[in-house]
Protein backbone atom coordinates (compact mmCIF):
# COMPACT_ATOMS: atom_id res chain seq x y z
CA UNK A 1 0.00 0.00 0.00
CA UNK A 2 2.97 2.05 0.66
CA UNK A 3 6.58 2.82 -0.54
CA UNK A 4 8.81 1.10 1.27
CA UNK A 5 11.52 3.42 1.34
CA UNK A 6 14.16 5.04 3.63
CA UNK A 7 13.36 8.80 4.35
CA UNK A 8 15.03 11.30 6.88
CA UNK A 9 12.91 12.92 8.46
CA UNK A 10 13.37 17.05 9.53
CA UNK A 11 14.66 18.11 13.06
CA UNK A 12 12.47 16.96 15.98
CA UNK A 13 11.91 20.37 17.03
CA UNK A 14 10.55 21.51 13.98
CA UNK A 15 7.90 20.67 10.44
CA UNK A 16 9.37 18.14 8.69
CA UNK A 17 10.79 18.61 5.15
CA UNK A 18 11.39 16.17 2.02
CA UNK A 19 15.22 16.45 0.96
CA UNK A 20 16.37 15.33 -2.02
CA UNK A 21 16.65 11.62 -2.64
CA UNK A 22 20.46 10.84 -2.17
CA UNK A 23 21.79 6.54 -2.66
CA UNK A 24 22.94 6.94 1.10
CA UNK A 25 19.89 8.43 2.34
CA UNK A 26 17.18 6.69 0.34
CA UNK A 27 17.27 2.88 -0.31
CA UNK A 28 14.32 0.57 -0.86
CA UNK A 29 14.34 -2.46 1.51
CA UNK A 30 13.56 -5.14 -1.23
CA UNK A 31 12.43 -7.52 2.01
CA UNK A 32 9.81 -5.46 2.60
CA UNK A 33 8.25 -5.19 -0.80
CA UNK A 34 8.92 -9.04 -1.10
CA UNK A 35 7.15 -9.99 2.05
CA UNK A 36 3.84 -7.51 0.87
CA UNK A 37 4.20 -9.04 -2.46
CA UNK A 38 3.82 -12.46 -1.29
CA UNK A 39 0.88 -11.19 1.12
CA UNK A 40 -1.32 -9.81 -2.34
CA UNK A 41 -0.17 -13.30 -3.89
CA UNK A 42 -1.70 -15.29 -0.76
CA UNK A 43 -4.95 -12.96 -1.04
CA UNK A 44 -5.45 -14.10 -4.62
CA UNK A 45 -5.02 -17.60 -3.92
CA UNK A 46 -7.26 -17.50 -1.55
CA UNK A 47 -9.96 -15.71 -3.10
CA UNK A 48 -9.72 -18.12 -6.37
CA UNK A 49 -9.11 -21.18 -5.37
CA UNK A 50 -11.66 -23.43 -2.85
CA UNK A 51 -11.68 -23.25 0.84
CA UNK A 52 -12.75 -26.91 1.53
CA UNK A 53 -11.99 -29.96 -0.64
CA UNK A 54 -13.93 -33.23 -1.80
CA UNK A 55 -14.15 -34.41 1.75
CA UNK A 56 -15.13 -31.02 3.66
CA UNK A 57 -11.48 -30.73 5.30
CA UNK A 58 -9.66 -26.81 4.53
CA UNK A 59 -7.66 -26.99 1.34
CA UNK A 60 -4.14 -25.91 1.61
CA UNK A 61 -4.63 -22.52 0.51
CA UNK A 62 -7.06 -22.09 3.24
CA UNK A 63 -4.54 -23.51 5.51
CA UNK A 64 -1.79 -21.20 4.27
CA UNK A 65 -3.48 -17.71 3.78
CA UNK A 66 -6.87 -17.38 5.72
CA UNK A 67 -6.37 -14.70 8.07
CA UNK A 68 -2.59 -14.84 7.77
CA UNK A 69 -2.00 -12.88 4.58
CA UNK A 70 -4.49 -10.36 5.67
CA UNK A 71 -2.41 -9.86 8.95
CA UNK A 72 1.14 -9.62 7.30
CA UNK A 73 -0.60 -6.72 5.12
CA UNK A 74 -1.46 -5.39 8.11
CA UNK A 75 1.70 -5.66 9.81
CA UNK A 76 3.42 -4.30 6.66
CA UNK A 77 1.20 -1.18 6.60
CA UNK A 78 2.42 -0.35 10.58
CA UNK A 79 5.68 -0.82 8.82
CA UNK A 80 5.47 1.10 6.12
CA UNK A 81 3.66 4.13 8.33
CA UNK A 82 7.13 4.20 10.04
CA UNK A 83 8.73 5.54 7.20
CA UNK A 84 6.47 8.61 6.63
CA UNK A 85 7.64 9.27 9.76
CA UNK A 86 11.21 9.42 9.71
CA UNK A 87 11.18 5.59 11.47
CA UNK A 88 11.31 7.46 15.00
CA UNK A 89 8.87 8.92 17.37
CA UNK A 90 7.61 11.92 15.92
CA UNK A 91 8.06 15.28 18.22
CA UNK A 92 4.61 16.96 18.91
CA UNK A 93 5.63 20.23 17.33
CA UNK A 94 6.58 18.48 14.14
CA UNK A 95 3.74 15.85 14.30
CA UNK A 96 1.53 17.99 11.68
CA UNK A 97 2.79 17.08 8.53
CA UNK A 98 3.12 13.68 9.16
CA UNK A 99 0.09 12.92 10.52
CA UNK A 100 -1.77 15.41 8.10
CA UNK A 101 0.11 12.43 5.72
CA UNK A 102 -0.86 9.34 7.24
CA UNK A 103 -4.90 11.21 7.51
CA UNK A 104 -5.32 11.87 4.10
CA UNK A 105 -3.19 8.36 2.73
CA UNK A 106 -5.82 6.42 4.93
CA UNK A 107 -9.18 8.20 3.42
CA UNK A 108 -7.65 7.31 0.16
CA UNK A 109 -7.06 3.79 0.69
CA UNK A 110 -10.75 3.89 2.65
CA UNK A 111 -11.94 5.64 -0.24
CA UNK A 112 -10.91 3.44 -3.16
CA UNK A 113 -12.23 0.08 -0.92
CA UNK A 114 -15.64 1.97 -1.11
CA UNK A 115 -15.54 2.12 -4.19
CA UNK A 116 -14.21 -1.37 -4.69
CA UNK A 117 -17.16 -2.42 -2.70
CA UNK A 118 -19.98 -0.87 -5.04
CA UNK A 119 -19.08 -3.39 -7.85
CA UNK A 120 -18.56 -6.34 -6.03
CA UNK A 121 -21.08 -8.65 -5.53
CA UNK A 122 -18.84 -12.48 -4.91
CA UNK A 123 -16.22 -11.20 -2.39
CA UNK A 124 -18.05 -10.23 1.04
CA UNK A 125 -14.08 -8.84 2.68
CA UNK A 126 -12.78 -6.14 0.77
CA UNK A 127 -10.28 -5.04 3.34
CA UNK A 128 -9.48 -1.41 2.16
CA UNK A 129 -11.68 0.31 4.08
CA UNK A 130 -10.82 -1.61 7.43
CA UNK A 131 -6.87 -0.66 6.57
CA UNK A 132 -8.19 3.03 6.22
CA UNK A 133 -9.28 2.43 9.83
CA UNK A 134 -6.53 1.08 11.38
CA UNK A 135 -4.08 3.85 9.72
CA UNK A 136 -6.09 6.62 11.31
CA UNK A 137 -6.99 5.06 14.73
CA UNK A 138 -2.30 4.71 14.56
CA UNK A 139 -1.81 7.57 13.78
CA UNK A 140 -1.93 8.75 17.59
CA UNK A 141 0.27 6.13 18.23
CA UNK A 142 3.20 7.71 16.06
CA UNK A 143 3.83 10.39 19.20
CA UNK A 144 4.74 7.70 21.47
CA UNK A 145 7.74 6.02 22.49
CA UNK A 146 8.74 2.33 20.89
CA UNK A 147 7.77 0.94 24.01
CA UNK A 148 4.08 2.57 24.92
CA UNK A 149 2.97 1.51 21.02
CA UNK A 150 4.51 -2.26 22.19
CA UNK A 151 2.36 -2.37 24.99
CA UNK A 152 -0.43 -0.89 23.15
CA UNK A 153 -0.33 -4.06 20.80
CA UNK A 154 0.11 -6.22 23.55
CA UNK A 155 -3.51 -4.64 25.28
CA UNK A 156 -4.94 -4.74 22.04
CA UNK A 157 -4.22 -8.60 20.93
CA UNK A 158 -5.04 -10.01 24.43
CA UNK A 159 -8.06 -7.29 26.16
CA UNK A 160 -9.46 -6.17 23.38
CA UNK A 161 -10.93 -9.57 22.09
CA UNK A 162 -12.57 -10.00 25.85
CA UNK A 163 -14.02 -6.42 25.06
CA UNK A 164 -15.16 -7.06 22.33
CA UNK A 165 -16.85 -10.17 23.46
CA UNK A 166 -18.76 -8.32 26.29
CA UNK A 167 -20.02 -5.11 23.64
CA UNK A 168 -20.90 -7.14 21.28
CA UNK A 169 -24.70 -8.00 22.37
CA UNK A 170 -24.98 -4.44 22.49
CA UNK A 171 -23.65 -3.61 19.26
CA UNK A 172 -25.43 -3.15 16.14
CA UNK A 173 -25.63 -6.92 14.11
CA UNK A 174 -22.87 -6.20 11.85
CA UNK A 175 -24.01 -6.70 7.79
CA UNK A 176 -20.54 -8.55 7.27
CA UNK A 177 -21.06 -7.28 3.47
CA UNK A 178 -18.71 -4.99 1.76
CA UNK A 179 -18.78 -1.56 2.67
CA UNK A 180 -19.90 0.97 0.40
CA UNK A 181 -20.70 4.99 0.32
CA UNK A 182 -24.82 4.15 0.53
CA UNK A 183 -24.29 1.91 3.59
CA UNK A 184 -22.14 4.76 5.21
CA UNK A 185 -24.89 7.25 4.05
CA UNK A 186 -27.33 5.57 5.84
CA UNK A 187 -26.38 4.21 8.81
CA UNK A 188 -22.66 5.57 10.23
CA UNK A 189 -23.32 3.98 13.35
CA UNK A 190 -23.38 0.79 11.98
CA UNK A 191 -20.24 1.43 9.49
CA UNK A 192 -18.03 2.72 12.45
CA UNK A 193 -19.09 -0.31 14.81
CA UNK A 194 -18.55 -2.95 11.93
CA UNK A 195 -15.23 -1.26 10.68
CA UNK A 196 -14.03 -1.21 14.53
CA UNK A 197 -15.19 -4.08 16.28
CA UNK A 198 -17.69 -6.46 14.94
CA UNK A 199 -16.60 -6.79 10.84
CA UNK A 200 -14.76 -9.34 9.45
CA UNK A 201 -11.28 -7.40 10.13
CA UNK A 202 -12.19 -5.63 13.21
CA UNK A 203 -9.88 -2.42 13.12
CA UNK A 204 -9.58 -2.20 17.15
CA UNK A 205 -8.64 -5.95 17.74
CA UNK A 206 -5.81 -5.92 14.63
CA UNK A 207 -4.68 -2.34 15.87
CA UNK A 208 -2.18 -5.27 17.40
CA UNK A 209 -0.68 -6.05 13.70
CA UNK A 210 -0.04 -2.09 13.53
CA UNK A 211 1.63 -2.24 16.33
CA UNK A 212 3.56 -4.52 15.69
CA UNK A 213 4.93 -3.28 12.18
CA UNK A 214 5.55 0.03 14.31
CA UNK A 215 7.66 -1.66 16.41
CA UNK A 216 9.31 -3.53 13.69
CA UNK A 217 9.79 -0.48 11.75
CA UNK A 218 11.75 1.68 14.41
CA UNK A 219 14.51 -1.15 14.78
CA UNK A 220 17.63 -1.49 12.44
CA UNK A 221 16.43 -3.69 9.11
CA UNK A 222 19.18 -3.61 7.46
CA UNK A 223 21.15 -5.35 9.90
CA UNK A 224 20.86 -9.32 9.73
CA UNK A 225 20.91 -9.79 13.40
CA UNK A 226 17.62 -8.10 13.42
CA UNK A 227 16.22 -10.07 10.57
CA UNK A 228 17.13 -13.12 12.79
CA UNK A 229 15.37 -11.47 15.62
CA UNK A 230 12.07 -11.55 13.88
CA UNK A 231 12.74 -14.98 13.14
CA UNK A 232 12.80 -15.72 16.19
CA UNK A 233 10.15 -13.75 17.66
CA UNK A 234 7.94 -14.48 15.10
CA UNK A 235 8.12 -18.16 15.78
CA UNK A 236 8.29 -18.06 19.17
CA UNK A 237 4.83 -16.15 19.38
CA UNK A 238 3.20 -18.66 16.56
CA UNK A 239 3.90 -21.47 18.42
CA UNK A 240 3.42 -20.49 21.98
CA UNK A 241 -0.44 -18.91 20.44
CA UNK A 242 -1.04 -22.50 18.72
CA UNK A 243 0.45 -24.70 21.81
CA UNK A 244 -2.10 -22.37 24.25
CA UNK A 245 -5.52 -23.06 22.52
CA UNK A 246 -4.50 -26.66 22.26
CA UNK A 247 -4.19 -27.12 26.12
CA UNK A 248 -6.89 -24.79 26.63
CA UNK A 249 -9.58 -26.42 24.55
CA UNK A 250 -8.60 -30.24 24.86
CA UNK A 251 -6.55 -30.52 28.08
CA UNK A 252 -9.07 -27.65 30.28
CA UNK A 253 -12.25 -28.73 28.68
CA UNK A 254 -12.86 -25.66 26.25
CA UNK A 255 -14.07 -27.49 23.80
CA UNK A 256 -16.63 -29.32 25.57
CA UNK A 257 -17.13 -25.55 27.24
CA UNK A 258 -18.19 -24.50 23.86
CA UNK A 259 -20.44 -27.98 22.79
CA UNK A 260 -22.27 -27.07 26.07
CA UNK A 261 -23.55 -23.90 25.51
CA UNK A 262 -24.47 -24.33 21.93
CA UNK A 263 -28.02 -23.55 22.13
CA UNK A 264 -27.24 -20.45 23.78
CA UNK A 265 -25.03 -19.60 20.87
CA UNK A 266 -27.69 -19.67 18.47
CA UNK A 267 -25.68 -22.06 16.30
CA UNK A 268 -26.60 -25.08 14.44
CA UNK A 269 -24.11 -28.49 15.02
CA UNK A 270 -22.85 -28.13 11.25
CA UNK A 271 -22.75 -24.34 11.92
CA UNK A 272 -20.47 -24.71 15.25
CA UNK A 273 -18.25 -27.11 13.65
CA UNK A 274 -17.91 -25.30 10.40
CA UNK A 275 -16.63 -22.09 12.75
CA UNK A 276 -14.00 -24.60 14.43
CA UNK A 277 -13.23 -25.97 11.46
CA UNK A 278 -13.05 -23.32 8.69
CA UNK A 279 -13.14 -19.84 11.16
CA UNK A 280 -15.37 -16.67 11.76
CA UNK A 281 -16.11 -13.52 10.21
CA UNK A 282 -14.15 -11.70 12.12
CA UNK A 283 -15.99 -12.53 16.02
CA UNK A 284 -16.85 -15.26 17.73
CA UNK A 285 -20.61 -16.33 19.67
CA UNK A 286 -20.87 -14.79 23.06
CA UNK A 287 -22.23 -17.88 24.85
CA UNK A 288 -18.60 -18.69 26.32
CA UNK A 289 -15.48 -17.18 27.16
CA UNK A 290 -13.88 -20.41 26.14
CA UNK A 291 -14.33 -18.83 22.56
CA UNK A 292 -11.79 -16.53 23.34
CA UNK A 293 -9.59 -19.97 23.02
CA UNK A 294 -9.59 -20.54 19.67
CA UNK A 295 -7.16 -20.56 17.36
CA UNK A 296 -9.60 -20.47 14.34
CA UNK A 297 -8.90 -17.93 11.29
CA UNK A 298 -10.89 -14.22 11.21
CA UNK A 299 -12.27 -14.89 14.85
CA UNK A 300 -10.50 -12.19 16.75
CA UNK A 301 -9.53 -14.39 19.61
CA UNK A 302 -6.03 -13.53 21.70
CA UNK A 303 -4.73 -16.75 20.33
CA UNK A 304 -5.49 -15.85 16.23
CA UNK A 305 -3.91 -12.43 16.49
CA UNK A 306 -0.44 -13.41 17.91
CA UNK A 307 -0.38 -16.63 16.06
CA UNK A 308 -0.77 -14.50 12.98
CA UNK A 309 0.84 -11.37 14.08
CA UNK A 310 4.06 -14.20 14.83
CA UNK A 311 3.94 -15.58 11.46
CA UNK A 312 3.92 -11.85 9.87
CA UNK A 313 6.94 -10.84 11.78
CA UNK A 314 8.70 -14.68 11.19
CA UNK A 315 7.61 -14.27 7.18
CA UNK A 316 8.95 -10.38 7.18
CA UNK A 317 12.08 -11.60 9.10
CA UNK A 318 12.76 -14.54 6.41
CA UNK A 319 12.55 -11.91 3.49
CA UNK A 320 15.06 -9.26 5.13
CA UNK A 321 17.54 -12.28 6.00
CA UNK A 322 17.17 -13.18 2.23
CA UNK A 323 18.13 -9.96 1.06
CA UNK A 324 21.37 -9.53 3.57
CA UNK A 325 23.16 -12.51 2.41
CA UNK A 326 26.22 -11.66 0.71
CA UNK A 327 27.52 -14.65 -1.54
CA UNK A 328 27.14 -14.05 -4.92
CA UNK A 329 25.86 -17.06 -6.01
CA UNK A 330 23.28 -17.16 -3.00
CA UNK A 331 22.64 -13.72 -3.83
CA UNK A 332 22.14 -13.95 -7.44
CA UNK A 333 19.53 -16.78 -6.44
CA UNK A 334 17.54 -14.56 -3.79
CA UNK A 335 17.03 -12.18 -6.05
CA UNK A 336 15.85 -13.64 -8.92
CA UNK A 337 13.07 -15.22 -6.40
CA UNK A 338 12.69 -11.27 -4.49
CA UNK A 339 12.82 -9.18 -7.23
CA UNK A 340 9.64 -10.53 -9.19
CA UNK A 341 8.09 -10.36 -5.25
CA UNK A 342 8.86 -6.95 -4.42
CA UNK A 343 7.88 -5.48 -8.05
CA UNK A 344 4.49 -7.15 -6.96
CA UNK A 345 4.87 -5.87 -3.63
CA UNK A 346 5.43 -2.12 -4.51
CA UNK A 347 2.42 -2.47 -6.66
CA UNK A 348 -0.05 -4.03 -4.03
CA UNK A 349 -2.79 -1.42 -3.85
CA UNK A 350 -3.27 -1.57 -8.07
CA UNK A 351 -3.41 -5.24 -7.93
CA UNK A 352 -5.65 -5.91 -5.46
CA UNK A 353 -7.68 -3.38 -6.67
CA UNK A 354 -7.72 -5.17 -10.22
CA UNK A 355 -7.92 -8.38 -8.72
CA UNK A 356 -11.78 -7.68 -7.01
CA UNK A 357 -12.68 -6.32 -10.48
CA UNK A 358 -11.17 -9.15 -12.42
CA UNK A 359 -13.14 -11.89 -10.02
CA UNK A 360 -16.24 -10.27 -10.49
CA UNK A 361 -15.98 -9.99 -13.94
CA UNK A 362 -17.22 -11.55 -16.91
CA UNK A 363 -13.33 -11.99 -17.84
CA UNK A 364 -13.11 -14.45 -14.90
CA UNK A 365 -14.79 -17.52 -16.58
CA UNK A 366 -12.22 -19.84 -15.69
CA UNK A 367 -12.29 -23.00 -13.21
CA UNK A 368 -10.39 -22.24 -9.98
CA UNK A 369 -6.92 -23.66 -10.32
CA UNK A 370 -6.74 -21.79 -14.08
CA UNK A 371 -7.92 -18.98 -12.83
CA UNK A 372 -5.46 -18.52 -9.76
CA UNK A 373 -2.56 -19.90 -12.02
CA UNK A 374 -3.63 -16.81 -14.86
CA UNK A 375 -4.06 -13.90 -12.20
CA UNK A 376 -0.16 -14.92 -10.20
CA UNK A 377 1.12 -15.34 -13.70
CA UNK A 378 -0.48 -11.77 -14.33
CA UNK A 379 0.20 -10.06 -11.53
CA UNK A 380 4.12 -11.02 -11.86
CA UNK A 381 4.66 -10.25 -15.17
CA UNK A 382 2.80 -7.11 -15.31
CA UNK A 383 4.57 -6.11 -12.35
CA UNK A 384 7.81 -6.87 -13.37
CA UNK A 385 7.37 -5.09 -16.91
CA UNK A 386 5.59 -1.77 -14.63
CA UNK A 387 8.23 -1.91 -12.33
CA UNK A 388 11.19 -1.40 -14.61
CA UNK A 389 9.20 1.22 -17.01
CA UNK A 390 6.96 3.34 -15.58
CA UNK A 391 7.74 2.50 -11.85
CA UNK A 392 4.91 3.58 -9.16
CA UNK A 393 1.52 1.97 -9.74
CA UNK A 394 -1.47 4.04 -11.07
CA UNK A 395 -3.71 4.37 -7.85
CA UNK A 396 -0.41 4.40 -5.47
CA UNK A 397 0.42 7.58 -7.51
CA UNK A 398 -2.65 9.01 -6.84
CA UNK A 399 -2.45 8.40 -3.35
CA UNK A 400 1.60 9.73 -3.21
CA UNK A 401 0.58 12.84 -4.85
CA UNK A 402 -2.46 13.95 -2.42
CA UNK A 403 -0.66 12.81 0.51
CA UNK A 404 2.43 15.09 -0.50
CA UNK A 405 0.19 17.44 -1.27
CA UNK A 406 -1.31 17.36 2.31
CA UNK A 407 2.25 17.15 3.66
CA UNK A 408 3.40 20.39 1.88
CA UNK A 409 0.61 22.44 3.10
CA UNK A 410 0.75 21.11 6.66
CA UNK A 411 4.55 22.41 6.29
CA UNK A 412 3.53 25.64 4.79
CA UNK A 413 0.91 26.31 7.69
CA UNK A 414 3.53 25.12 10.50
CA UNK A 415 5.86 27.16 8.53
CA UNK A 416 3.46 30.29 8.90
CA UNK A 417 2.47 29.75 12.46
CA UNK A 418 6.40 29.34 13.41
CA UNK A 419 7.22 32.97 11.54
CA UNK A 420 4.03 34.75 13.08
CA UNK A 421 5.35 37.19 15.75
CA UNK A 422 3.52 36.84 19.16
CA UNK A 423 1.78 40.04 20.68
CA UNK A 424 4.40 42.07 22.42
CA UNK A 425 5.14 41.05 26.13
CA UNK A 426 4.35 43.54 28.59
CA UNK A 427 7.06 43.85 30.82
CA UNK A 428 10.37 41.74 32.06
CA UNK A 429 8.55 40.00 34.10
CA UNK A 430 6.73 38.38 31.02
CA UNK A 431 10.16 37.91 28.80
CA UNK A 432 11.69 35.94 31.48
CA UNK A 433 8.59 33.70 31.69
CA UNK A 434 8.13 32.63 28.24
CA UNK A 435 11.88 32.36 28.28
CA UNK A 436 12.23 29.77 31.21
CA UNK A 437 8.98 27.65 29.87
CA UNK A 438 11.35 27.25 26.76
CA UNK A 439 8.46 29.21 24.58
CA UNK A 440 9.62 31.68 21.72
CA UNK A 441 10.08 35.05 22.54
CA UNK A 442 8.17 37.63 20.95
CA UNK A 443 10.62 40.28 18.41
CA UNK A 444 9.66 43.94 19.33
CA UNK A 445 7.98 46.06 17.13
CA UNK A 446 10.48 48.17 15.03
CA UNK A 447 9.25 51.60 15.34
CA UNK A 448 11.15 54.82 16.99
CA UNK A 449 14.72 56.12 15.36
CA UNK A 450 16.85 54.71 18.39
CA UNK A 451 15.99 51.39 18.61
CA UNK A 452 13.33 48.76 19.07
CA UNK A 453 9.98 49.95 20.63
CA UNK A 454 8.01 47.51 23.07
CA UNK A 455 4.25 48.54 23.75
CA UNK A 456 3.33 47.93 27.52
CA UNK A 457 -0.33 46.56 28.56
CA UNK A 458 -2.58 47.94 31.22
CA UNK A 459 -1.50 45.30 34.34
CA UNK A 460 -4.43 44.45 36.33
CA UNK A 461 -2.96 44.57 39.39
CA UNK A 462 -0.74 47.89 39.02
CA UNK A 463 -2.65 50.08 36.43
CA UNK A 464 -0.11 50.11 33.60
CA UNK A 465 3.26 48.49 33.85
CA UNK A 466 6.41 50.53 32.70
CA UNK A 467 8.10 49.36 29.57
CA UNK A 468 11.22 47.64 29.68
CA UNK A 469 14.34 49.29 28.71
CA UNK A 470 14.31 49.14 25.05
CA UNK A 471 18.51 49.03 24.73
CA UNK A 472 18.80 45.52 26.51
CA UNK A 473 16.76 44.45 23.17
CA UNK A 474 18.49 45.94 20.56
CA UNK A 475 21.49 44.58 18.43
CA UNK A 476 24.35 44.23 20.69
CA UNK A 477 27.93 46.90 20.47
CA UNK A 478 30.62 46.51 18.10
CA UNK A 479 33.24 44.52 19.62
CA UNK A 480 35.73 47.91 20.62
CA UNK A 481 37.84 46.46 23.29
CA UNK A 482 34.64 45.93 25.45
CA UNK A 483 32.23 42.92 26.01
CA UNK A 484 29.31 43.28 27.77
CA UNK A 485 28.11 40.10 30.14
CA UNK A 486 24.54 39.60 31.39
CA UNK A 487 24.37 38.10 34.63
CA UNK A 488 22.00 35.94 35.49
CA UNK A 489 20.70 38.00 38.15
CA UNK A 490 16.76 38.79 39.40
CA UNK A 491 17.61 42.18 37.13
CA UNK A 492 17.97 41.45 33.88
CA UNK A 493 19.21 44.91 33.18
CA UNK A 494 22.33 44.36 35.50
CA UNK A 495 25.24 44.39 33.47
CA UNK A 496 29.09 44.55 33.97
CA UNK A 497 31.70 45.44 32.09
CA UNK A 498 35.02 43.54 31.60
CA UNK A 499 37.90 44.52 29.68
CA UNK A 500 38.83 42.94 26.77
């Protein structure tokens, strides 16, 4: 959805500027685009070929990519939100233009899965307007420290599935459709309580995956002890979230937990067993907490979001120790597998895009293994041949040129508010206050022949305070043999002399 690509970012203390692109300074992380381009490849698998085979049991694909490609994407957009940011935590005076960014990039993603959603009528999880979600409800997150966002995922993946479990009853009954401007039109409500907590990507629950890729995207990537670090991680959390549900639901009694309070679920037997088997839409039925246990695809349990949030970060680290290996021959190998990945992968947004439109098409008249095998054949060519002419996709340019759009005029306004003079102080008293809470102090007015002219204010407890002398603000003497030394005295206007 996003470049992935090394920016510096302006001083910390001030609105952030674009400088020009230099080899040192700007560098594409080919991992990166190879891990999102294999994340669009598993979403078109998965939407053309079957879910269950001959004898009702999930098909690999199903296996592979339910729930798991959509959570790398969403790990990959935390990541890629780090570099509009400068891959640090963004100061608060400088935090307009990037988050004026990351606002407007997210209503254009939203936008374009709105849109998406009008013409479709087979796939009921266009995710575009759930990603627009989870961008803006991170952007807050940019202004804290690498730490607070890590426990903010860590809240997210484990309390906000039991939250979400105790609202839901008193939630609106989600439409699980696609999204589209009429449906916003007419019932917001709705729309903001599907897109947040009840839909089939919940935006508050897989806030986590954002997290996550923030984290991710702070640390050092091009160094391969990091890359081994998410390996690590990565598995460590997928296997620790699949090792959990199993005790919980066969050695505790979860499962026959959940067989017990079927009725109360409102759930048929092939129903229940289909959602154990296959996965949700997103929740899971309110008649236990021993839901919260299972490991199941698109159910927004504890155990699904760091089992896929671990496989993200193990898949991510796997592509960014590919690309640090140094022997030529390796090398020469890895790429020729990365390269056709990450042209895919900087082209994600396009695809996808022309992927719902293809599927819904009458150009799509092909059984389900042809079809799959034409669209990945497709989508690697094309984006090979894109790649290397034209470069950035069609709708990605769209969205780079009215977020730098947005970027420059948050600049300009910062810009305008920085150079606007403050009114001028009253007195001393008032210099040396806005001078010890570190604010800017206001120039005097330029106005009689001997020097700067400062405008005193009626004081409401003496009747009108007398003006400062005006020669403490003026340019200081030409260095004649004598330097003059302010002490930092109660009187400001104390001075000394010594020689020089």
């Amino acid at each position: 959805m996003t470049e992935t690509t090394l920016r510096s970012a302006g001083p910390a203390n001030g609105p952030v500027t674009r400088r020009p692109a230099t080899p040192g300074r700007r560098r594409r992380l080919v991992g990166i685009d190879a891990a999102r381009g294999i994340s669009l490849l598993g979403m078109i698998m998965l939407h053309a070929l079957y879910e269950a085979d001959a004898a009702g049991q999930p098909t690999w694909s199903h296996t592979a990519f339910s729930g798991r490609a959509a959570a790398a994407f969403a790990v990959l957009i935390g990541v890629g939100m780090t570099f509009a940011t400068g891959r640090r935590q963004v100061a608060p005076r400088a935090g307009r233009p990037p988050a004026t960014a990351l606002c407007v990039r997210a209503l254009c993603i939203g936008a374009i899965g709105l849109v998406l959603g009008e013409i479709d009528v087979m796939l009921d999880s266009v995710v575009l307007p759930y990603i627009g979600m989870m961008i803006l409800l991170a952007i807050p997150l940019t202004f804290l420290p690498t730490w607070a966002i890590a426990g903010i995922g860590v809240v997210m993946a484990t309390a906000m599935p039991a939250a979400v479990q105790l609202w839901q009853p008193h939630l609106p009954e989600p439409s699980l459709g696609n999204i589209t401007f009429g449906y916003l039109a007419e019932s917001p409500m709705a729309v903001l309580s599907e897109l947040t907590l009840v839909g089939f990507y919940p935006a508050l629950p897989w806030l986590a995956f954002l997290c996550a890729g923030l984290v991710i995207g702070r640390l050092d990537l091009n160094r391969r002890r990091t890359a081994l670090l998410l390996i690590a991680v990565g598995s460590a959390l997928a296997v620790a979230a699949a090792t959990a549900s199993s005790l919980l639901l066969q050695r505790f009694g979860g499962l026959a937990q959940i067989w017990a309070a079927r009725e109360r679920s409102g759930l048929s037997e092939a129903e229940t067993t289909e959602l154990l088997t296959f996965g949700g839409n997103g929740t899971t039925p309110t008649s236990t907490w021993w839901w919260l246990a299972v490991d199941g695809r698109h159910t927004g349990t504890p155990v699904d979001i760091v089992g896929n949030a671990g496989i993200a970060i193990a898949l991510l680290g796997v592509m960014l120790l590919a690309g640090s290996l140094t022997h030529p021959g390796v090398r020469r190998l890895v790429g020729a597998v990365q390269y056709p990945l990450a042209a895919v992968g900087s082209l994600t947004l396009t695809f996808y895009a022309a992927h719902i439109v293809f599927i819904n098409s009458d150009f799509d008249n092909y059984d389900a293994t042809t079809g799959c095998l034409v669209q990945v054949i497709a989508v690697l060519v094309i984006g090979l041949a894109w790649k290397a002419t034209v470069g950035r996709g069609p709708l990605e340019g769209i969205v780079v040129v009215l977020t730098d759009y947005a970027r420059q005029q948050a600049v300009a306004a910062a810009n305008r508010n920085r150079a606007a003079p403050l009114p001028p102080a009253t007195d001393v008293a008032t210099v040396a206050a806005l001078a010890m809470r570190g604010a800017d102090v206001p120039e005097p007015a330029v106005g009689a022949p001997d020097g700067p002219e400062l405008r005193s204010r009626p004081s409401t407890a003496i009747g009108t305070a007398r003006p400062p002398n005006a020669a403490q603000y003026a340019a200081p003497p030409e260095r004649t043999g004598t330097v003059y030394h302010a002490h930092s005295s109660r009187s400001p206007r104390r001075r000394t002399k010594r020689r020089w």
